[in-house]
PDB file of N, CA and C in Angstrom:
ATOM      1  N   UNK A   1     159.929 124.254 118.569  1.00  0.00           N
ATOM      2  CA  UNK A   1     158.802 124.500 119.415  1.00  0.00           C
ATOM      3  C   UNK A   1     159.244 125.452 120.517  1.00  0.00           C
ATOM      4  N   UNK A   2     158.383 126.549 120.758  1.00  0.00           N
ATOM      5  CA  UNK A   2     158.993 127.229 121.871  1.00  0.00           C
ATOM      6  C   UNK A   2     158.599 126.524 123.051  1.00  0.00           C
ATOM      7  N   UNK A   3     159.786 126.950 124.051  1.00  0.00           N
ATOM      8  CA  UNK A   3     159.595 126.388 124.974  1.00  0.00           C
ATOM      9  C   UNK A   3     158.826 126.679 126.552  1.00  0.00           C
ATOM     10  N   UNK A   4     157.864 127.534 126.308  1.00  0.00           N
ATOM     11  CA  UNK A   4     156.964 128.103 127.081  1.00  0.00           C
ATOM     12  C   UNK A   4     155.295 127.509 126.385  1.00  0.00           C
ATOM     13  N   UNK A   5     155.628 127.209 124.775  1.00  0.00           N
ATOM     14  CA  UNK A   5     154.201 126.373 124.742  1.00  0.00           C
ATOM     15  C   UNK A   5     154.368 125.184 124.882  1.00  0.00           C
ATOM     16  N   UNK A   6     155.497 124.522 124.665  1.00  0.00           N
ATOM     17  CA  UNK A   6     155.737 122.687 125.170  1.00  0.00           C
ATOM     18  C   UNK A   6     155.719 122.933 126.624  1.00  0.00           C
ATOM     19  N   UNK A   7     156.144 123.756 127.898  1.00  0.00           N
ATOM     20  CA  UNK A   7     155.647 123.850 128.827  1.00  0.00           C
ATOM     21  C   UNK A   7     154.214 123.740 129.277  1.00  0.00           C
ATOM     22  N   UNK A   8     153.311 124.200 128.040  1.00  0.00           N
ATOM     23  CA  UNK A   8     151.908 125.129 128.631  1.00  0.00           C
ATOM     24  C   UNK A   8     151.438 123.200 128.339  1.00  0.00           C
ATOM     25  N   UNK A   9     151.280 122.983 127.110  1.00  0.00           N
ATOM     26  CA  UNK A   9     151.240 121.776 126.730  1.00  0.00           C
ATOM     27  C   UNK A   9     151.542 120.788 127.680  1.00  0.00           C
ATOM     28  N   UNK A  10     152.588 120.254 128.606  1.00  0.00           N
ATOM     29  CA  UNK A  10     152.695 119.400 129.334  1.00  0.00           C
ATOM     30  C   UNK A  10     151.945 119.667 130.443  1.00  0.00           C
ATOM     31  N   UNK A  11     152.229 120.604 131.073  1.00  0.00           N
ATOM     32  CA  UNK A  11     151.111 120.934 132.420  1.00  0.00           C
ATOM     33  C   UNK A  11     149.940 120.489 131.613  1.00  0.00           C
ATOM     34  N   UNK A  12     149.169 120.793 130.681  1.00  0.00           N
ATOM     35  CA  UNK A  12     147.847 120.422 130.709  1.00  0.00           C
ATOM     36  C   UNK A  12     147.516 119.459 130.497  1.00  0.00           C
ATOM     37  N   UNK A  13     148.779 118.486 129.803  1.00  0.00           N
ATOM     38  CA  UNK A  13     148.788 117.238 129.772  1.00  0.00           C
ATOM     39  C   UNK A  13     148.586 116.456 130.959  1.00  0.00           C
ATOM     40  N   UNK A  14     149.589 117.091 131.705  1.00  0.00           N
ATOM     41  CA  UNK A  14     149.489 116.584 133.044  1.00  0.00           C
ATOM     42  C   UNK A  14     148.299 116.469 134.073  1.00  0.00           C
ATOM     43  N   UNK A  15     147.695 117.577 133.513  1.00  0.00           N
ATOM     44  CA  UNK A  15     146.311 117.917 134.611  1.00  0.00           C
ATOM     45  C   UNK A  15     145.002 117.114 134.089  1.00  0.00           C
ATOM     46  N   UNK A  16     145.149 116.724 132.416  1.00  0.00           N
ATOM     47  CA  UNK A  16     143.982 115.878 132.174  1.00  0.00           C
ATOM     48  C   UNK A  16     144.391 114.584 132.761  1.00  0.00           C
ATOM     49  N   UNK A  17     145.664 114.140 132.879  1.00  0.00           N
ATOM     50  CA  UNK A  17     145.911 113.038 133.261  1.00  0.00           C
ATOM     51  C   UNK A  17     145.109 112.717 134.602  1.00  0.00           C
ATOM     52  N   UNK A  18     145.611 113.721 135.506  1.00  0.00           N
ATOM     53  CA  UNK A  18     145.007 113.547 136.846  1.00  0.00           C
ATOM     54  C   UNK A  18     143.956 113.670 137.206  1.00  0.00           C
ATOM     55  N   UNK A  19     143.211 114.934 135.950  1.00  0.00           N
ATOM     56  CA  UNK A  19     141.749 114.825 136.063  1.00  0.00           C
ATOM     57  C   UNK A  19     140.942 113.406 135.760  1.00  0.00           C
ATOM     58  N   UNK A  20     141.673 112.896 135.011  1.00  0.00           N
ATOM     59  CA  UNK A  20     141.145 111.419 134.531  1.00  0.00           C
ATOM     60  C   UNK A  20     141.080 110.340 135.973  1.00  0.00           C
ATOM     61  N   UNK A  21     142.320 110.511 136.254  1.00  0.00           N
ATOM     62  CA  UNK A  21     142.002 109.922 137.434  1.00  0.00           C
ATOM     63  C   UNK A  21     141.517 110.305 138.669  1.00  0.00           C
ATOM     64  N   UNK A  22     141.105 111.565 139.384  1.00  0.00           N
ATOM     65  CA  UNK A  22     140.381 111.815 140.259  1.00  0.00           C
ATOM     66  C   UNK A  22     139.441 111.107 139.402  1.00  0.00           C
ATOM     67  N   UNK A  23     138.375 111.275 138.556  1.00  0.00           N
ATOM     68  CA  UNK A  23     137.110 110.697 137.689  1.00  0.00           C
ATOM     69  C   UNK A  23     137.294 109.064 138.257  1.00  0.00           C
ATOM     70  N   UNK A  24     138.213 108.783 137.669  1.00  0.00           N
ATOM     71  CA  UNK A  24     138.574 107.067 137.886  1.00  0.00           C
ATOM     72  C   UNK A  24     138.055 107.014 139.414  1.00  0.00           C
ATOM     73  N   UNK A  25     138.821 107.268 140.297  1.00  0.00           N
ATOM     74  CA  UNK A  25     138.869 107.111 142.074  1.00  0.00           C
ATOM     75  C   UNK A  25     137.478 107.355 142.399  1.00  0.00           C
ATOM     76  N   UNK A  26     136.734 108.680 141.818  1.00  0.00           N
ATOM     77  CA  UNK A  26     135.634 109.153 142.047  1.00  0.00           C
ATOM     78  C   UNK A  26     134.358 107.388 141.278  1.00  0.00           C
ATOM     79  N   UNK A  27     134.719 107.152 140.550  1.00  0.00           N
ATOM     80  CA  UNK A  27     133.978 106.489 140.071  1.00  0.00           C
ATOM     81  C   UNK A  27     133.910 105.084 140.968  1.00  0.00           C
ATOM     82  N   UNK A  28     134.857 104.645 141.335  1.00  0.00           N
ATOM     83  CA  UNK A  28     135.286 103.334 141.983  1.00  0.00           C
ATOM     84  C   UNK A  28     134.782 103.552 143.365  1.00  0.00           C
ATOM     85  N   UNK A  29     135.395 105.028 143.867  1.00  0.00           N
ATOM     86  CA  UNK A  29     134.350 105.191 144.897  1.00  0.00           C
ATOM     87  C   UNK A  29     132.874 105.244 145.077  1.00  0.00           C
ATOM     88  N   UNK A  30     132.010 105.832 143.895  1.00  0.00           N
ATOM     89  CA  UNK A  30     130.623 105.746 144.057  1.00  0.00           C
ATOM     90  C   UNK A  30     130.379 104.019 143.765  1.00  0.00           C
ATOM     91  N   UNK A  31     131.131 103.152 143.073  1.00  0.00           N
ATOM     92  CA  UNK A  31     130.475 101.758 142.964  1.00  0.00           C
ATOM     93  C   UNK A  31     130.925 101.000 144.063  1.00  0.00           C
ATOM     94  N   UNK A  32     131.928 101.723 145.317  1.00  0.00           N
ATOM     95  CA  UNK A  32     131.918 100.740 146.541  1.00  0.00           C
ATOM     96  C   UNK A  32     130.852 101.027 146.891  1.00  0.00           C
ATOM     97  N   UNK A  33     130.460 102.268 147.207  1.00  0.00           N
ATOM     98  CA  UNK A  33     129.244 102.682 147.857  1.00  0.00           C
ATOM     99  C   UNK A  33     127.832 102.318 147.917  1.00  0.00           C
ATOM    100  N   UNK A  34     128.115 102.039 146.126  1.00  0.00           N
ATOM    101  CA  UNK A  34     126.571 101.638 145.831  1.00  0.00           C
ATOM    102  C   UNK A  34     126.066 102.903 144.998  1.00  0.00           C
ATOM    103  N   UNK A  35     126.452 103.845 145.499  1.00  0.00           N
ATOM    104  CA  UNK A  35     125.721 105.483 145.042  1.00  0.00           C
ATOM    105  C   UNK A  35     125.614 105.596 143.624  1.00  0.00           C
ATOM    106  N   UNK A  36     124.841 105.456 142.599  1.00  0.00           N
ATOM    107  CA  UNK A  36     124.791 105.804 141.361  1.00  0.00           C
ATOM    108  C   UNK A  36     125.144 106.760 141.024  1.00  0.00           C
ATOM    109  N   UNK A  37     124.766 108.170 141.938  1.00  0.00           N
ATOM    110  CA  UNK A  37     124.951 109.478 141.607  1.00  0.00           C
ATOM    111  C   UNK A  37     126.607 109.542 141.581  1.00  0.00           C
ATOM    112  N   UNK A  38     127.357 108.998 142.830  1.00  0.00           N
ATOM    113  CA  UNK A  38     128.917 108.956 142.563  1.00  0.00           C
ATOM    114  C   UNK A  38     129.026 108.376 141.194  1.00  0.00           C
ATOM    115  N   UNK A  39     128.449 106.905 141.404  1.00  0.00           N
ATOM    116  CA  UNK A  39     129.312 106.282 140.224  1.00  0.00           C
ATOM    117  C   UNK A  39     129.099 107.342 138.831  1.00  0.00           C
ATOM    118  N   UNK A  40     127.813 108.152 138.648  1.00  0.00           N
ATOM    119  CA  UNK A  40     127.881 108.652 137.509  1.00  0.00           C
ATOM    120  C   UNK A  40     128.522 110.427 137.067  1.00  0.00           C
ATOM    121  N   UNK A  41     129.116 110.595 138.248  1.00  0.00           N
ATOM    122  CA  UNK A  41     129.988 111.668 138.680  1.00  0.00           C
ATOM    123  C   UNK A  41     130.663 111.157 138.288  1.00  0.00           C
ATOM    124  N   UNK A  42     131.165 110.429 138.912  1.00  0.00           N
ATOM    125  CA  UNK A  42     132.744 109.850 138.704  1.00  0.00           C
ATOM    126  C   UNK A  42     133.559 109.555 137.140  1.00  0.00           C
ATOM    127  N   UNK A  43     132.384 109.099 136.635  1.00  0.00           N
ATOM    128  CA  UNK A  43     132.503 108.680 134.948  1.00  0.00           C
ATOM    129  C   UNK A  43     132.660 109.929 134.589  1.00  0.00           C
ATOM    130  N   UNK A  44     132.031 110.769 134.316  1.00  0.00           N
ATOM    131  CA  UNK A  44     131.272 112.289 133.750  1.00  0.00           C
ATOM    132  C   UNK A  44     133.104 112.489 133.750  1.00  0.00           C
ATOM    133  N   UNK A  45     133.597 112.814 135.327  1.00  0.00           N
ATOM    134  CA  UNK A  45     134.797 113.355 135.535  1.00  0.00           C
ATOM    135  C   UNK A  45     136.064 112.732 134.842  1.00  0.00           C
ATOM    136  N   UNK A  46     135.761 111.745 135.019  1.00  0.00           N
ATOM    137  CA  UNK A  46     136.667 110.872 134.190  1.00  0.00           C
ATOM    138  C   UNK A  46     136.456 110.986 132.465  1.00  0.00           C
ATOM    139  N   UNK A  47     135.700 111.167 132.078  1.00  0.00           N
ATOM    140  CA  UNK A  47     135.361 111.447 130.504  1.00  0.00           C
ATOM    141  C   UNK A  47     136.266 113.067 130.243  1.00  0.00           C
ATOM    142  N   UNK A  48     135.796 113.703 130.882  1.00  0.00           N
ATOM    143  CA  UNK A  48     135.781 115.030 130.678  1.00  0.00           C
ATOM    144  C   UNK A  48     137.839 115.221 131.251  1.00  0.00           C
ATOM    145  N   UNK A  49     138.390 114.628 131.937  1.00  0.00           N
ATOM    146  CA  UNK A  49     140.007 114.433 131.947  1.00  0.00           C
ATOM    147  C   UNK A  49     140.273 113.575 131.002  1.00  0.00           C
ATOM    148  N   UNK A  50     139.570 112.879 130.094  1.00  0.00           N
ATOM    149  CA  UNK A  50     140.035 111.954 129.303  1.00  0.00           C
ATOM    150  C   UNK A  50     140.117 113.178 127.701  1.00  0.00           C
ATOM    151  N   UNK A  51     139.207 113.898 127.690  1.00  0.00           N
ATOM    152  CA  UNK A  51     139.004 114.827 126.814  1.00  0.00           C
ATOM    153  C   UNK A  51     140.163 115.550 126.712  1.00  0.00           C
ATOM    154  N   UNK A  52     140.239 116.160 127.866  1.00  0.00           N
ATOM    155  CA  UNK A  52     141.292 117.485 128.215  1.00  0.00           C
ATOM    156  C   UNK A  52     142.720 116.523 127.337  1.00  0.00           C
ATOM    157  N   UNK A  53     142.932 115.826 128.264  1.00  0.00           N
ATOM    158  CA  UNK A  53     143.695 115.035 127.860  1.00  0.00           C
ATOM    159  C   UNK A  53     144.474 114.863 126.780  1.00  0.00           C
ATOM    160  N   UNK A  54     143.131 114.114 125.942  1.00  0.00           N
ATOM    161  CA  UNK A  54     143.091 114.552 124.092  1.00  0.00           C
ATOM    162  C   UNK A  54     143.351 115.378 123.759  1.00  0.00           C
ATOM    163  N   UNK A  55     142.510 116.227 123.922  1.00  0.00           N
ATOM    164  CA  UNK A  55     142.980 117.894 123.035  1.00  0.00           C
ATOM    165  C   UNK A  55     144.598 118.025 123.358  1.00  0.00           C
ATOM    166  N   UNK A  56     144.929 118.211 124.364  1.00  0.00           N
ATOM    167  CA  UNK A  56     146.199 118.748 124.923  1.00  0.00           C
ATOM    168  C   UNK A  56     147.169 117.717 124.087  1.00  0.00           C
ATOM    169  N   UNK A  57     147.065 116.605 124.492  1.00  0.00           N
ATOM    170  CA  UNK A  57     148.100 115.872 123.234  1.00  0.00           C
ATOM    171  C   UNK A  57     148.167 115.866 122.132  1.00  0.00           C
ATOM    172  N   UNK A  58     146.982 116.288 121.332  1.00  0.00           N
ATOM    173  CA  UNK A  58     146.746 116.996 119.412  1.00  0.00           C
ATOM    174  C   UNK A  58     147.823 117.855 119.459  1.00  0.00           C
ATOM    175  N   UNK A  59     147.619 118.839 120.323  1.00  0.00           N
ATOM    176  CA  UNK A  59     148.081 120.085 119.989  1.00  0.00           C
ATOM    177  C   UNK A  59     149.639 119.528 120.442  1.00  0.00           C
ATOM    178  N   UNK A  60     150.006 119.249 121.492  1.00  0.00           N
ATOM    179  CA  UNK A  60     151.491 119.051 121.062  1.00  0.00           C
ATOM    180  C   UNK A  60     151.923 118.136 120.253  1.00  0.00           C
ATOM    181  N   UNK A  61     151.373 117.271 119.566  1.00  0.00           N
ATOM    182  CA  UNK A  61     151.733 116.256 118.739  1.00  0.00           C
ATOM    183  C   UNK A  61     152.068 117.394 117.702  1.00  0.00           C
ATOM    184  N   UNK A  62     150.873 118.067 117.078  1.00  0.00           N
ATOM    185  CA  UNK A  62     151.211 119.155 116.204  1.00  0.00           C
ATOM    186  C   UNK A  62     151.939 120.207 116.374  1.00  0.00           C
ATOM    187  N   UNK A  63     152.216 120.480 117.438  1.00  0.00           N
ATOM    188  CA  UNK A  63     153.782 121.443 117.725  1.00  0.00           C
ATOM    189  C   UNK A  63     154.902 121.009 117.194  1.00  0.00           C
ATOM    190  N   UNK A  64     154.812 119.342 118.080  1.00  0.00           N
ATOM    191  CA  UNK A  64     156.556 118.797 117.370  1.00  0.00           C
ATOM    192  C   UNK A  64     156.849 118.475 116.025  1.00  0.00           C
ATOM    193  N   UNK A  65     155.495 118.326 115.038  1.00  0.00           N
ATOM    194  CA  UNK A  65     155.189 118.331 113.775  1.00  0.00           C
ATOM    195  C   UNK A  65     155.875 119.209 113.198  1.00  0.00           C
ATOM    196  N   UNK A  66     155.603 120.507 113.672  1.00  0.00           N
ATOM    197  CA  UNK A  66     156.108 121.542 113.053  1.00  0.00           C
ATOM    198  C   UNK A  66     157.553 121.756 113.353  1.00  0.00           C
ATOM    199  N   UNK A  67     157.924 121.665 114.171  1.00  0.00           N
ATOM    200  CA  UNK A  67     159.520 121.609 114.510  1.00  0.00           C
ATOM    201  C   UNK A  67     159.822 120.480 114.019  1.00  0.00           C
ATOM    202  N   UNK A  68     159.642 119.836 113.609  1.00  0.00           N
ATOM    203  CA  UNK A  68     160.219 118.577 113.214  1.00  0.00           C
ATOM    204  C   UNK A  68     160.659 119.179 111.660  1.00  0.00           C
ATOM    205  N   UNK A  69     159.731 119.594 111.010  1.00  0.00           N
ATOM    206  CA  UNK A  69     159.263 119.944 109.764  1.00  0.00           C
ATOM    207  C   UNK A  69     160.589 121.055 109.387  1.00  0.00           C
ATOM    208  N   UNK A  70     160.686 121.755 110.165  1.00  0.00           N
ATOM    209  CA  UNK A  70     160.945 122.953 110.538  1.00  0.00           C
ATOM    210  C   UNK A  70     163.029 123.008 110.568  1.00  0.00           C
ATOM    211  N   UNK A  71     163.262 121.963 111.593  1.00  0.00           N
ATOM    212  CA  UNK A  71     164.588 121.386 111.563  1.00  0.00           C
ATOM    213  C   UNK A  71     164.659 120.385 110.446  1.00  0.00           C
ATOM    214  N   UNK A  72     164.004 119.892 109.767  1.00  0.00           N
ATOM    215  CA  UNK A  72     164.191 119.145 108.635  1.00  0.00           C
ATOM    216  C   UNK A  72     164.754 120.647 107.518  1.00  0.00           C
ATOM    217  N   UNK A  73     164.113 121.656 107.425  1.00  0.00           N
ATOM    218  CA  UNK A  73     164.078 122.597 105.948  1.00  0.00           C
ATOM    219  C   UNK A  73     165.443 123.058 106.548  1.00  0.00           C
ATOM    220  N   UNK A  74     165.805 123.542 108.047  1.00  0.00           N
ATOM    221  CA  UNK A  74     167.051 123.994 108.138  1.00  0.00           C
ATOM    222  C   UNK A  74     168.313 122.858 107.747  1.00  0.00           C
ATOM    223  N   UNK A  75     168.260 121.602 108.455  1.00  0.00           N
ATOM    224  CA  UNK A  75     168.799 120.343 107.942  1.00  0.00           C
ATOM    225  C   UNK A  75     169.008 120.192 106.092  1.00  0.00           C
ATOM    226  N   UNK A  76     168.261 120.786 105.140  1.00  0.00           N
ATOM    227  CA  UNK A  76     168.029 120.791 104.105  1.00  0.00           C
ATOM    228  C   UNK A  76     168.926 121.726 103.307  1.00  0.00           C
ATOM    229  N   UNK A  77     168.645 122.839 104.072  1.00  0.00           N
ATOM    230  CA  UNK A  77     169.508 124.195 103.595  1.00  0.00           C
ATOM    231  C   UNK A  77     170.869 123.930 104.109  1.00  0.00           C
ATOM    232  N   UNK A  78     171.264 124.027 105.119  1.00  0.00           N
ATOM    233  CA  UNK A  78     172.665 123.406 105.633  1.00  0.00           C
ATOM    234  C   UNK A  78     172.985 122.785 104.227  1.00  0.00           C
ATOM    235  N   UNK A  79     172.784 121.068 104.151  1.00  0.00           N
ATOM    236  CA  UNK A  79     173.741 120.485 103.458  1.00  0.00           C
ATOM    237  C   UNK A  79     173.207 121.131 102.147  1.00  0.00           C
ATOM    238  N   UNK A  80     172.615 122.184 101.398  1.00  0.00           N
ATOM    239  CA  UNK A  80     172.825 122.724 100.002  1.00  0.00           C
ATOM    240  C   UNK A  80     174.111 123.602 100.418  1.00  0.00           C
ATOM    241  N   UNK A  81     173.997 124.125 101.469  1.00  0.00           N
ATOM    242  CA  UNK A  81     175.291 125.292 101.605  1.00  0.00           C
ATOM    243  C   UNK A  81     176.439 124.405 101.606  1.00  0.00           C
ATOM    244  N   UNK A  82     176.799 123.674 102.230  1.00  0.00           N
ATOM    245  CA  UNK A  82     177.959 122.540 102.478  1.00  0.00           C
ATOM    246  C   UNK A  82     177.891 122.422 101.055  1.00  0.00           C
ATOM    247  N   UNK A  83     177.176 121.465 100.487  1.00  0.00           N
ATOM    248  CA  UNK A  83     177.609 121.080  99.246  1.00  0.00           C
ATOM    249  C   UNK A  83     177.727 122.001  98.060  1.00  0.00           C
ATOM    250  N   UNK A  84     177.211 123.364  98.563  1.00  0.00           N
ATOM    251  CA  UNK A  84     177.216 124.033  96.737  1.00  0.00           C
ATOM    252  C   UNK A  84     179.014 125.271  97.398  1.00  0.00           C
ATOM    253  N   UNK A  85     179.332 125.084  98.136  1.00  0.00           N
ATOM    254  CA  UNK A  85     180.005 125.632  98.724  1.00  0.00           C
ATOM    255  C   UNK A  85     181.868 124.534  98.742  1.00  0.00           C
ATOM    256  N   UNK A  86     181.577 123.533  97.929  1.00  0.00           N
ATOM    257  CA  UNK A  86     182.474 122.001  98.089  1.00  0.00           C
ATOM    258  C   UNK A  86     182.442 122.059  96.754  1.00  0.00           C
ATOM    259  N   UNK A  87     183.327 122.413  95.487  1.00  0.00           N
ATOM    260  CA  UNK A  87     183.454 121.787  93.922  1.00  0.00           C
ATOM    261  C   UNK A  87     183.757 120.794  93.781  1.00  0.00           C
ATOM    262  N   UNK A  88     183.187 119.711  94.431  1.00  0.00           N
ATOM    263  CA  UNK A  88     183.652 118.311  94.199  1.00  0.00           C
ATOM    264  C   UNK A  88     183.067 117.491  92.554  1.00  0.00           C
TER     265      UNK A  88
END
């Protein structure tokens, strides 16, 4: 995985996280209040960092997929070279 998109990937990870929770705080705050309009801000915001969220963790789940995948075929080739390279 390069390491400028597992970068890009964590920041945004990071930012749905927090977007989730401003939403959360925002929400808890409109139901001290009473305010419906908070409380239903607050949710909205919180849905919508819960989203970000999601997406952003697909996509690096499927990054390390591929590197995984990826160091497995090199892992693969290695020990054919080792072994066809050994007349045992």
């Amino acid at each position: 995985m390069k390491v400028e998109t597992a970068i890009e990937a964590a920041n945004a990870a990071a930012v749905g996280s927090k977007t989730t929770l401003a939403g959360s705080a925002t929400a808890g705050f409109g139901w001290a209040t009473s305010s419906a309009f908070f409380g239903w801000v607050g949710i909205l915001i919180a849905l919508l960092g819960l989203a970000v969220n999601f997406y952003f963790r697909r996509k690096e789940h499927g990054l390390r997929l591929r590197d995984d995948a990826r160091s497995e075929e090199e892992h693969q080739a290695r020990m054919r070279a080792i072994k066809g390279g050994c007349d045992v």
